[in-house]
C-alpha atoms as a PDB file:
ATOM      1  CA  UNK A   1      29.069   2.218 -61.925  1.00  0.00           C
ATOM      2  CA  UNK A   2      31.901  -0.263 -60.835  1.00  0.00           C
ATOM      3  CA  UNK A   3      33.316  -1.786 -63.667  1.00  0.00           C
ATOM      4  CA  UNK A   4      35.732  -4.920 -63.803  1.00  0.00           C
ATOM      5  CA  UNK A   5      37.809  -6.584 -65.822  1.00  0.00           C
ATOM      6  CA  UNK A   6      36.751 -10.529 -65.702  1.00  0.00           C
ATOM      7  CA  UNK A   7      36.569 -13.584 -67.878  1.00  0.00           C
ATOM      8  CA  UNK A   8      33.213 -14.229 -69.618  1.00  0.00           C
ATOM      9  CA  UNK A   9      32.478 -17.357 -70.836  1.00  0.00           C
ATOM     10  CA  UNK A  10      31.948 -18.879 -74.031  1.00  0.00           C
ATOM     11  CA  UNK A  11      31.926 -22.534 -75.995  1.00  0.00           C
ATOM     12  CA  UNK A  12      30.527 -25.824 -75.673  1.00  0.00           C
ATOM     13  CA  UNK A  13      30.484 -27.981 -72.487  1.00  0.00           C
ATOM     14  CA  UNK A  14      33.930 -29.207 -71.838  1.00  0.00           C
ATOM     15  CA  UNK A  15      35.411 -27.036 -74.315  1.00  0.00           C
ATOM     16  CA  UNK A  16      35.664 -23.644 -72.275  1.00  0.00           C
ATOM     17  CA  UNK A  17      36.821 -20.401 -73.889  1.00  0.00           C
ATOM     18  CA  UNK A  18      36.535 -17.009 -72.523  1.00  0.00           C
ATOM     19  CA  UNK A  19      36.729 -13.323 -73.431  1.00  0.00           C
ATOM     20  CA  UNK A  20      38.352 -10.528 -71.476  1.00  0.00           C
ATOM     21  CA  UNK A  21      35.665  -8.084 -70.880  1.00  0.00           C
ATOM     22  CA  UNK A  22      34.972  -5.067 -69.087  1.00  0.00           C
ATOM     23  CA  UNK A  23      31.458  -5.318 -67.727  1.00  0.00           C
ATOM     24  CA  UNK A  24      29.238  -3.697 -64.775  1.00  0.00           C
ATOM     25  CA  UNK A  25      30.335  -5.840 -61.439  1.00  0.00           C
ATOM     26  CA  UNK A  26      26.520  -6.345 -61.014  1.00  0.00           C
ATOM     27  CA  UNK A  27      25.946  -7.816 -64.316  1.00  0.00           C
ATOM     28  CA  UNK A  28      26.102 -11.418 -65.180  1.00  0.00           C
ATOM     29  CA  UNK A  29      29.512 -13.710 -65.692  1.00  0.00           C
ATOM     30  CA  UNK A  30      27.992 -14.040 -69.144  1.00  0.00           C
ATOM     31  CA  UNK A  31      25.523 -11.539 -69.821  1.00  0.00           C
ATOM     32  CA  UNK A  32      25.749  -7.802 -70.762  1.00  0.00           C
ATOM     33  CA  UNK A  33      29.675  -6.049 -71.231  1.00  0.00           C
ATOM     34  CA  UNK A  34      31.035  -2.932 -72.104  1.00  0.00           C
ATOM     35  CA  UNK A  35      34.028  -4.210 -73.868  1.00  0.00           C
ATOM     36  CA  UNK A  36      35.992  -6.675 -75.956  1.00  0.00           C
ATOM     37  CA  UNK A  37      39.373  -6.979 -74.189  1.00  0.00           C
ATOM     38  CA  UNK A  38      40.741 -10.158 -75.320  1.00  0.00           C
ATOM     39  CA  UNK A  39      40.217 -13.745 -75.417  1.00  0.00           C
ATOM     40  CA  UNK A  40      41.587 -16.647 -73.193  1.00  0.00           C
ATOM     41  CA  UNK A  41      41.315 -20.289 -74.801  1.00  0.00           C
ATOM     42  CA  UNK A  42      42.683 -22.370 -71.921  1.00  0.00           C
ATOM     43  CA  UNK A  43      42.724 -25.380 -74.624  1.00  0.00           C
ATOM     44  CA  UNK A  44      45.641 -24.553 -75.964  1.00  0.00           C
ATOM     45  CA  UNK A  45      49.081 -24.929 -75.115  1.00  0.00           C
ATOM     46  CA  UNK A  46      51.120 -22.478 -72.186  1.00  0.00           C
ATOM     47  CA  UNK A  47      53.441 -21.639 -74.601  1.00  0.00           C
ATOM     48  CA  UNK A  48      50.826 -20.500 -77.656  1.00  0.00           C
ATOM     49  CA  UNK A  49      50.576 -17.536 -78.949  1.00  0.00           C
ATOM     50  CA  UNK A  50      46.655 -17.230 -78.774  1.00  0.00           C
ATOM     51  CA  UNK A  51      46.139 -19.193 -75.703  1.00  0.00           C
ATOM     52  CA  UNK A  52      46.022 -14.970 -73.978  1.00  0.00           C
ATOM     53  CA  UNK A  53      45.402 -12.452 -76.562  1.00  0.00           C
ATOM     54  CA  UNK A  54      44.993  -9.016 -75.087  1.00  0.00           C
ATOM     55  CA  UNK A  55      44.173  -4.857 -76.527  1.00  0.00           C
ATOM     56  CA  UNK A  56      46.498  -3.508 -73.853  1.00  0.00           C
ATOM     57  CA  UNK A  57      45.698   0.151 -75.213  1.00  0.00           C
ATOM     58  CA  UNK A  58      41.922  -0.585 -74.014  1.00  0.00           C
ATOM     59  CA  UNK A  59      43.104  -2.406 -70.908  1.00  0.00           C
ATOM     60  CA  UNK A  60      45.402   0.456 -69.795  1.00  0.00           C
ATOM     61  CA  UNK A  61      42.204   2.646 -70.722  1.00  0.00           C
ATOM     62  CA  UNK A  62      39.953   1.140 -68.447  1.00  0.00           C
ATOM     63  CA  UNK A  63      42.026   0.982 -65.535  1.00  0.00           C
ATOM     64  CA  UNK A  64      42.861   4.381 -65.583  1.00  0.00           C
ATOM     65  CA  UNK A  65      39.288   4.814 -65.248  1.00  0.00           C
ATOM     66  CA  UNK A  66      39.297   2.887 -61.876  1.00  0.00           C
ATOM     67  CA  UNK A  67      38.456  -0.665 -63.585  1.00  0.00           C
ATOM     68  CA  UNK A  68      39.275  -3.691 -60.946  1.00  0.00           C
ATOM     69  CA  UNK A  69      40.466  -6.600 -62.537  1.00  0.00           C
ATOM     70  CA  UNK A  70      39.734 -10.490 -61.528  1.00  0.00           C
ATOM     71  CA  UNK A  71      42.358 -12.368 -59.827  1.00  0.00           C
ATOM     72  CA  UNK A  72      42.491 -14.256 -63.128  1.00  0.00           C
ATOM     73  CA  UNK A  73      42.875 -11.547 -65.456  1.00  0.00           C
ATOM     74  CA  UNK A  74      45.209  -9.629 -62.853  1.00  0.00           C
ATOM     75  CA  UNK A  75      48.033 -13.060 -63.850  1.00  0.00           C
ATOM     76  CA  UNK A  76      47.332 -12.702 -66.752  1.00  0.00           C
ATOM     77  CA  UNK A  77      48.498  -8.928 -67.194  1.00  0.00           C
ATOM     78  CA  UNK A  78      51.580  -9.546 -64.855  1.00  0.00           C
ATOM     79  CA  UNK A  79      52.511 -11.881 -67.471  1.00  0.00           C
ATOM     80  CA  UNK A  80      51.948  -9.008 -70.111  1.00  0.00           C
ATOM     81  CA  UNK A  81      53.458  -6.437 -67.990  1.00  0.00           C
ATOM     82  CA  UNK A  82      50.637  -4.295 -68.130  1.00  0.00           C
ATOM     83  CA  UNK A  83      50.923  -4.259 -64.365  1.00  0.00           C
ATOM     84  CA  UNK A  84      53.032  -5.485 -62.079  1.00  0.00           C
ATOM     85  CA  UNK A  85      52.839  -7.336 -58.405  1.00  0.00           C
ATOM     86  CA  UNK A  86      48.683  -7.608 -58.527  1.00  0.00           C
ATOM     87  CA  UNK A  87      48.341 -11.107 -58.530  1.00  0.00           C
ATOM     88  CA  UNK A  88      46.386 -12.140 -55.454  1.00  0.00           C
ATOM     89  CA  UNK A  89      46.122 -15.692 -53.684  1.00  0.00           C
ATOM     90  CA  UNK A  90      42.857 -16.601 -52.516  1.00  0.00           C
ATOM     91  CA  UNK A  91      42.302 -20.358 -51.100  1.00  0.00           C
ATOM     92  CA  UNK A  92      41.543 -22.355 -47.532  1.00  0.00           C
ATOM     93  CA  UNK A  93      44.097 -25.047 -48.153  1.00  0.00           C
ATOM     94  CA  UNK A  94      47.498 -26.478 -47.299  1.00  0.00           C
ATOM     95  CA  UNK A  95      49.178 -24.316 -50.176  1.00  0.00           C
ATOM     96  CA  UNK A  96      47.222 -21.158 -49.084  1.00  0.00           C
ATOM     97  CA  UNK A  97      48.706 -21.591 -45.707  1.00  0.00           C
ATOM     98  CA  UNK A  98      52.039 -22.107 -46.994  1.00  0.00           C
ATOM     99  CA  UNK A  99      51.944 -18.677 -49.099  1.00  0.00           C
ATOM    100  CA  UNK A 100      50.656 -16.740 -45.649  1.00  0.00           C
ATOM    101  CA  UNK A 101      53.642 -18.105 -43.710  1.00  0.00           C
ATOM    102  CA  UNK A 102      56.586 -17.593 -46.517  1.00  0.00           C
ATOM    103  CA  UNK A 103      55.066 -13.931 -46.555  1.00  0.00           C
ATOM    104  CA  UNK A 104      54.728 -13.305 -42.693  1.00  0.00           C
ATOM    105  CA  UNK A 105      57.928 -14.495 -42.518  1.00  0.00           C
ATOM    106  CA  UNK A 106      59.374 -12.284 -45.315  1.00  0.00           C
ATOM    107  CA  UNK A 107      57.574  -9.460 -43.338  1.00  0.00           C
ATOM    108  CA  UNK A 108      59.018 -10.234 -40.431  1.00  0.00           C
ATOM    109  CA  UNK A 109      62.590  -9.784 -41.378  1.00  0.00           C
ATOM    110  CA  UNK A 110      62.056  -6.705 -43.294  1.00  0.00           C
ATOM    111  CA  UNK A 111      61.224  -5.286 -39.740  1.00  0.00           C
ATOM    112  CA  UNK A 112      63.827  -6.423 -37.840  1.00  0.00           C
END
């Protein structure tokens, strides 16, 4: 069984809030979990303390057991410090182009 860490979410239309949960990568965004990890209320301010509460004992559990994590889930444990350089930039657009070329380039001069 793969599981992942991911958002699953919760509330009333236009008022989004969304628990951390480790669930089956074939089950539903909001259906059937194996665990409470946290909550994410992206209501609140950045700088509030329960805008990103997290069990980090649980967390570190699971991915010692092989867990992936979401790309949104993987900022928000950089920002933790439960892990460190996971954050991943997906995207089409002008920005994502600009992100592939500052890193090429980075690449480039660590070679030479």
């Amino acid at each position: 069984m793969a599981v992942r860490i991911r958002l699953a979410r919760g509330g009333a239309k236009k008022r989004p809030y969304y628990r951390i949960v480790a669930a089956d990568s074939r089950s539903p965004r909001d259906g059937r979990f194996l665990e409470k990890l946290g909550t994410y209320n992206p209501l609140l301010p950045g700088d509030a303390e329960q805008r990103v509460t997290l069990n980090e004992p649980r967390i570190r559990h699971w991915l010692e057991q092989g867990a992936q994590v979401s790309d949104r889930v993987a900022r928000f444990l950089d920002r933790a410090g439960i892990t460190s350089n996971t954050v991943h930039h997906k995207g089409t657009g002008k920005r994502a182009a600009e992100i592939a070329a500052k890193k090429a380039a980075a690449e480039a001069e660590a070679n030479a």
